[in-house]
C-alpha atoms as a PDB file:
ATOM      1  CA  UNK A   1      67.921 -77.594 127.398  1.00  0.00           C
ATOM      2  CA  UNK A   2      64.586 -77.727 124.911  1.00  0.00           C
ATOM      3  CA  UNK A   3      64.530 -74.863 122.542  1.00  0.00           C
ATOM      4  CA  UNK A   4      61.167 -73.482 121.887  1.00  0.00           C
ATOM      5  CA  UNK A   5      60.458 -73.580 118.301  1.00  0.00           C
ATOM      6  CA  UNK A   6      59.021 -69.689 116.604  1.00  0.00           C
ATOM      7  CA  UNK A   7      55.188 -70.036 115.772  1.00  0.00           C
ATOM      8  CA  UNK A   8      54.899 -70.994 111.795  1.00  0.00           C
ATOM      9  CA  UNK A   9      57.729 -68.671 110.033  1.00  0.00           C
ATOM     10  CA  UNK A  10      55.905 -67.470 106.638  1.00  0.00           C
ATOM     11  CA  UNK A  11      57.623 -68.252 103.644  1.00  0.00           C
ATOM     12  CA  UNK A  12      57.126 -65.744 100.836  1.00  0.00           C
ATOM     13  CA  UNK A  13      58.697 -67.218  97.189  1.00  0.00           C
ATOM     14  CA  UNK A  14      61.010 -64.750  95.582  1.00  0.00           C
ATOM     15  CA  UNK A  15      60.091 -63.117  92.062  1.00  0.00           C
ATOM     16  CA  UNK A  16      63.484 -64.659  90.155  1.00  0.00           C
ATOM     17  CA  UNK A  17      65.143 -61.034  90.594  1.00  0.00           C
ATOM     18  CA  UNK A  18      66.566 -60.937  93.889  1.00  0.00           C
ATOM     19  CA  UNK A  19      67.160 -56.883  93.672  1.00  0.00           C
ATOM     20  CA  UNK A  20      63.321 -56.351  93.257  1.00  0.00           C
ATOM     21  CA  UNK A  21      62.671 -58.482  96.407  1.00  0.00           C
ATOM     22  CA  UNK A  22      64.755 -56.490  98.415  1.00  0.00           C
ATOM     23  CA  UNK A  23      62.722 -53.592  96.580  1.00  0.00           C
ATOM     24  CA  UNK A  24      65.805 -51.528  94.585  1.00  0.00           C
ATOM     25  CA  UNK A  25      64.327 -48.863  91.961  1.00  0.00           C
ATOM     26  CA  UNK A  26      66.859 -50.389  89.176  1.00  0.00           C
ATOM     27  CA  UNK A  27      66.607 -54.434  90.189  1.00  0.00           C
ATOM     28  CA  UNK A  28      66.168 -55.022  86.382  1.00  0.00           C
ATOM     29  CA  UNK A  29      69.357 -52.908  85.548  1.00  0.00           C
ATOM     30  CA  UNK A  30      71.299 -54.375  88.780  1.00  0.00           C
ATOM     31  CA  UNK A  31      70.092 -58.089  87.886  1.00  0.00           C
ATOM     32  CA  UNK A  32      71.261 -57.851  84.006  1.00  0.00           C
ATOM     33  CA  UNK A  33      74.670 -56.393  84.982  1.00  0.00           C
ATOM     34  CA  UNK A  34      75.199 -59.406  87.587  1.00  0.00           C
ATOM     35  CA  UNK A  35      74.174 -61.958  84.558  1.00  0.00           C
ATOM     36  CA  UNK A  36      76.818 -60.512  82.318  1.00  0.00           C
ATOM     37  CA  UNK A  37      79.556 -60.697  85.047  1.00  0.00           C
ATOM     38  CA  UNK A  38      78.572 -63.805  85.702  1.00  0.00           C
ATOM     39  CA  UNK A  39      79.185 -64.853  82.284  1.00  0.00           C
ATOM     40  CA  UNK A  40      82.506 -62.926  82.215  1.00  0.00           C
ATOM     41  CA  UNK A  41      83.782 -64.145  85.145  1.00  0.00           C
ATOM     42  CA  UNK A  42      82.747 -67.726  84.191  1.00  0.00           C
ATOM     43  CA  UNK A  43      84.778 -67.608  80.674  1.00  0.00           C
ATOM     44  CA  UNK A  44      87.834 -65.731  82.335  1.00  0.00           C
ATOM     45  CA  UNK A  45      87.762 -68.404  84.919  1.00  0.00           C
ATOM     46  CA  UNK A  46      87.257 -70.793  82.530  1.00  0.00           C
ATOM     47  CA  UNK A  47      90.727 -69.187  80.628  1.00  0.00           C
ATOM     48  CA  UNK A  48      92.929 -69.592  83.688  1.00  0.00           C
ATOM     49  CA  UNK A  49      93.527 -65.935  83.259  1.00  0.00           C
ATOM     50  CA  UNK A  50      95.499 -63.807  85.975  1.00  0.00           C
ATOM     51  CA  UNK A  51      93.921 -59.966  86.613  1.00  0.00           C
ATOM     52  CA  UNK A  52      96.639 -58.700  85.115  1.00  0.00           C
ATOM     53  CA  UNK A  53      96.055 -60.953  81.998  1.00  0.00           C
ATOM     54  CA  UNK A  54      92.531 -60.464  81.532  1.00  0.00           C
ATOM     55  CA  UNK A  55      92.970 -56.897  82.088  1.00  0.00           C
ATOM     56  CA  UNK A  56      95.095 -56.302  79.129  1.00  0.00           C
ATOM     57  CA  UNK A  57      92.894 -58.605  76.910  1.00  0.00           C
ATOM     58  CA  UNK A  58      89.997 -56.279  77.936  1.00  0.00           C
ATOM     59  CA  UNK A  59      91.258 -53.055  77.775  1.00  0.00           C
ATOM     60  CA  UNK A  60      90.753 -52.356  81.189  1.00  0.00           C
ATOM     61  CA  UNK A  61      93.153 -51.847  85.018  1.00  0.00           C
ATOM     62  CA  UNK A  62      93.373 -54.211  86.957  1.00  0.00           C
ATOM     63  CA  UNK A  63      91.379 -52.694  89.859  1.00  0.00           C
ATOM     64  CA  UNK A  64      88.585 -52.522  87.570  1.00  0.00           C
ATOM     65  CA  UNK A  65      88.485 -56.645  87.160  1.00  0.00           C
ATOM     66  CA  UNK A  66      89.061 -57.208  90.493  1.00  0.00           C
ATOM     67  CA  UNK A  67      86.203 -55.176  91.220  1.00  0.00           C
ATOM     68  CA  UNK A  68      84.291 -56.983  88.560  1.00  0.00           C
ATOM     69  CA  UNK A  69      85.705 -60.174  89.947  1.00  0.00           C
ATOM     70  CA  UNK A  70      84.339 -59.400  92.783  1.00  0.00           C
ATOM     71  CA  UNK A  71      80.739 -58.224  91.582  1.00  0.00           C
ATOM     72  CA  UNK A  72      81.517 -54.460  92.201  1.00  0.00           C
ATOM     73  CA  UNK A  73      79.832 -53.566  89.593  1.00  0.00           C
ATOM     74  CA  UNK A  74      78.622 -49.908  89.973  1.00  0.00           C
ATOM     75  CA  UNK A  75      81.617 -48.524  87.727  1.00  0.00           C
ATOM     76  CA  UNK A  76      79.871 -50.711  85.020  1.00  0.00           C
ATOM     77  CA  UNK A  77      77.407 -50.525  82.633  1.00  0.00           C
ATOM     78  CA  UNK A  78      75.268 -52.618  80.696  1.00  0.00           C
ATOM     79  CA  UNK A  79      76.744 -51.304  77.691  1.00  0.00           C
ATOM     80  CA  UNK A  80      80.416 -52.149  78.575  1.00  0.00           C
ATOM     81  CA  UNK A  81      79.929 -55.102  80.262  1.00  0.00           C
ATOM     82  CA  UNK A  82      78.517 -56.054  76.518  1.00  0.00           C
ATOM     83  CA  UNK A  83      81.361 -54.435  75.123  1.00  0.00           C
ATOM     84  CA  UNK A  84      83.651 -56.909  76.969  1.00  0.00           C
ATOM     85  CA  UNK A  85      82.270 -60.020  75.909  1.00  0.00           C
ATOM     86  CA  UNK A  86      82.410 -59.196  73.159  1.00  0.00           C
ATOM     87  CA  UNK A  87      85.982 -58.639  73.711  1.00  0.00           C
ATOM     88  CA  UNK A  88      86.071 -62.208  74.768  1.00  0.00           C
ATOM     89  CA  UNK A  89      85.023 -63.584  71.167  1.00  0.00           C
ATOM     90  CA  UNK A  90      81.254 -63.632  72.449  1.00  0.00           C
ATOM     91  CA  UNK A  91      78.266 -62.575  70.576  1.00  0.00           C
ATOM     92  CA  UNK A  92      75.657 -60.195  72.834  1.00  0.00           C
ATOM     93  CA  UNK A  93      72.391 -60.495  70.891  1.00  0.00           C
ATOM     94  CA  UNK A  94      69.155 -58.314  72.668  1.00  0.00           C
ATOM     95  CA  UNK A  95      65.542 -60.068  71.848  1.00  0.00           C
ATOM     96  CA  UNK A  96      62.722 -57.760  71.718  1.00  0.00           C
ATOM     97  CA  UNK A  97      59.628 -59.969  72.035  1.00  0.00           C
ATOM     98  CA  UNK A  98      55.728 -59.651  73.156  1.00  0.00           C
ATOM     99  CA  UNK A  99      55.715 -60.139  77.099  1.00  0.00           C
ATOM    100  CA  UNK A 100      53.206 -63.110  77.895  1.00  0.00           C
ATOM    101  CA  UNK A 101      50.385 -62.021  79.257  1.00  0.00           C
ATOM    102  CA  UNK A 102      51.065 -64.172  82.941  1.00  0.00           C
ATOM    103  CA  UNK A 103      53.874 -61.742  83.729  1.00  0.00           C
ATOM    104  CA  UNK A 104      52.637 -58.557  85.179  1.00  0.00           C
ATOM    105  CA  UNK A 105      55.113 -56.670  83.555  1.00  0.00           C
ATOM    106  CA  UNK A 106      58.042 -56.541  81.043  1.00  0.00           C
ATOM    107  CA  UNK A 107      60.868 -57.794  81.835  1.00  0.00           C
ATOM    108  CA  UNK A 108      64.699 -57.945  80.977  1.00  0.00           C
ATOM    109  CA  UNK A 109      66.294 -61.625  80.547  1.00  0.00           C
ATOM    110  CA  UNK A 110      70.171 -62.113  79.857  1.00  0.00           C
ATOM    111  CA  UNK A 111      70.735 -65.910  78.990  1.00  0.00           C
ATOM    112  CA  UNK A 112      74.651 -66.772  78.635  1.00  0.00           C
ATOM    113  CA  UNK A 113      75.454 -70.028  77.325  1.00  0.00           C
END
């Protein structure tokens, strides 16, 4: 049986922040919150640490790092999911800079390293 192939599919490149492509009001605020729980998962991972572990290291219930384990992360904010690296022995630092004048607007970068 031959398959007939769609006409040309259009391919539209993404912006970098995959919550303004799918057009949410707070993509910035939604794409800096999954940065820093990427970078807390990645160290807790990186500690071999249970739920139960990392939730007494952090100060938090278990439920809540489960759900930040699993990138639930509306019971979160940007604030406290600063607060907790730092928790973890990381420094947060927050770079206020000039926007270059190719990007159409500001924009908020997390970089974990």
């Amino acid at each position: 049986m031959t398959r007939k192939l769609a006409k040309e599919s259009e391919i539209t490149r993404g912006s970098g922040n995959v919550f303004a492509d799918l057009g949410f009001a707070d993509a910035e605020e939604r794409q800096t919150k999954l940065r820093l729980a990427f970078a807390l998962n990645t160290i807790l991972k990186r500690r071999r640490l249970t739920q139960r572990a990392a939730a007494a290291l952090l100060g938090l219930g278990q439920p809540k790092v489960s759900a930040l384990a699993n990138y639930r992360l509306e019971g979160f904010s940007v604030e406290r999911l600063m607060t907790l690296l730092t928790a973890l022995d990381r420094d947060v630092e927050i770079v206020i800079r000039r926007k270059p004048r190719s990007h159409a607007a500001g924009r908020i970068s997390v970089i974990s390293t």
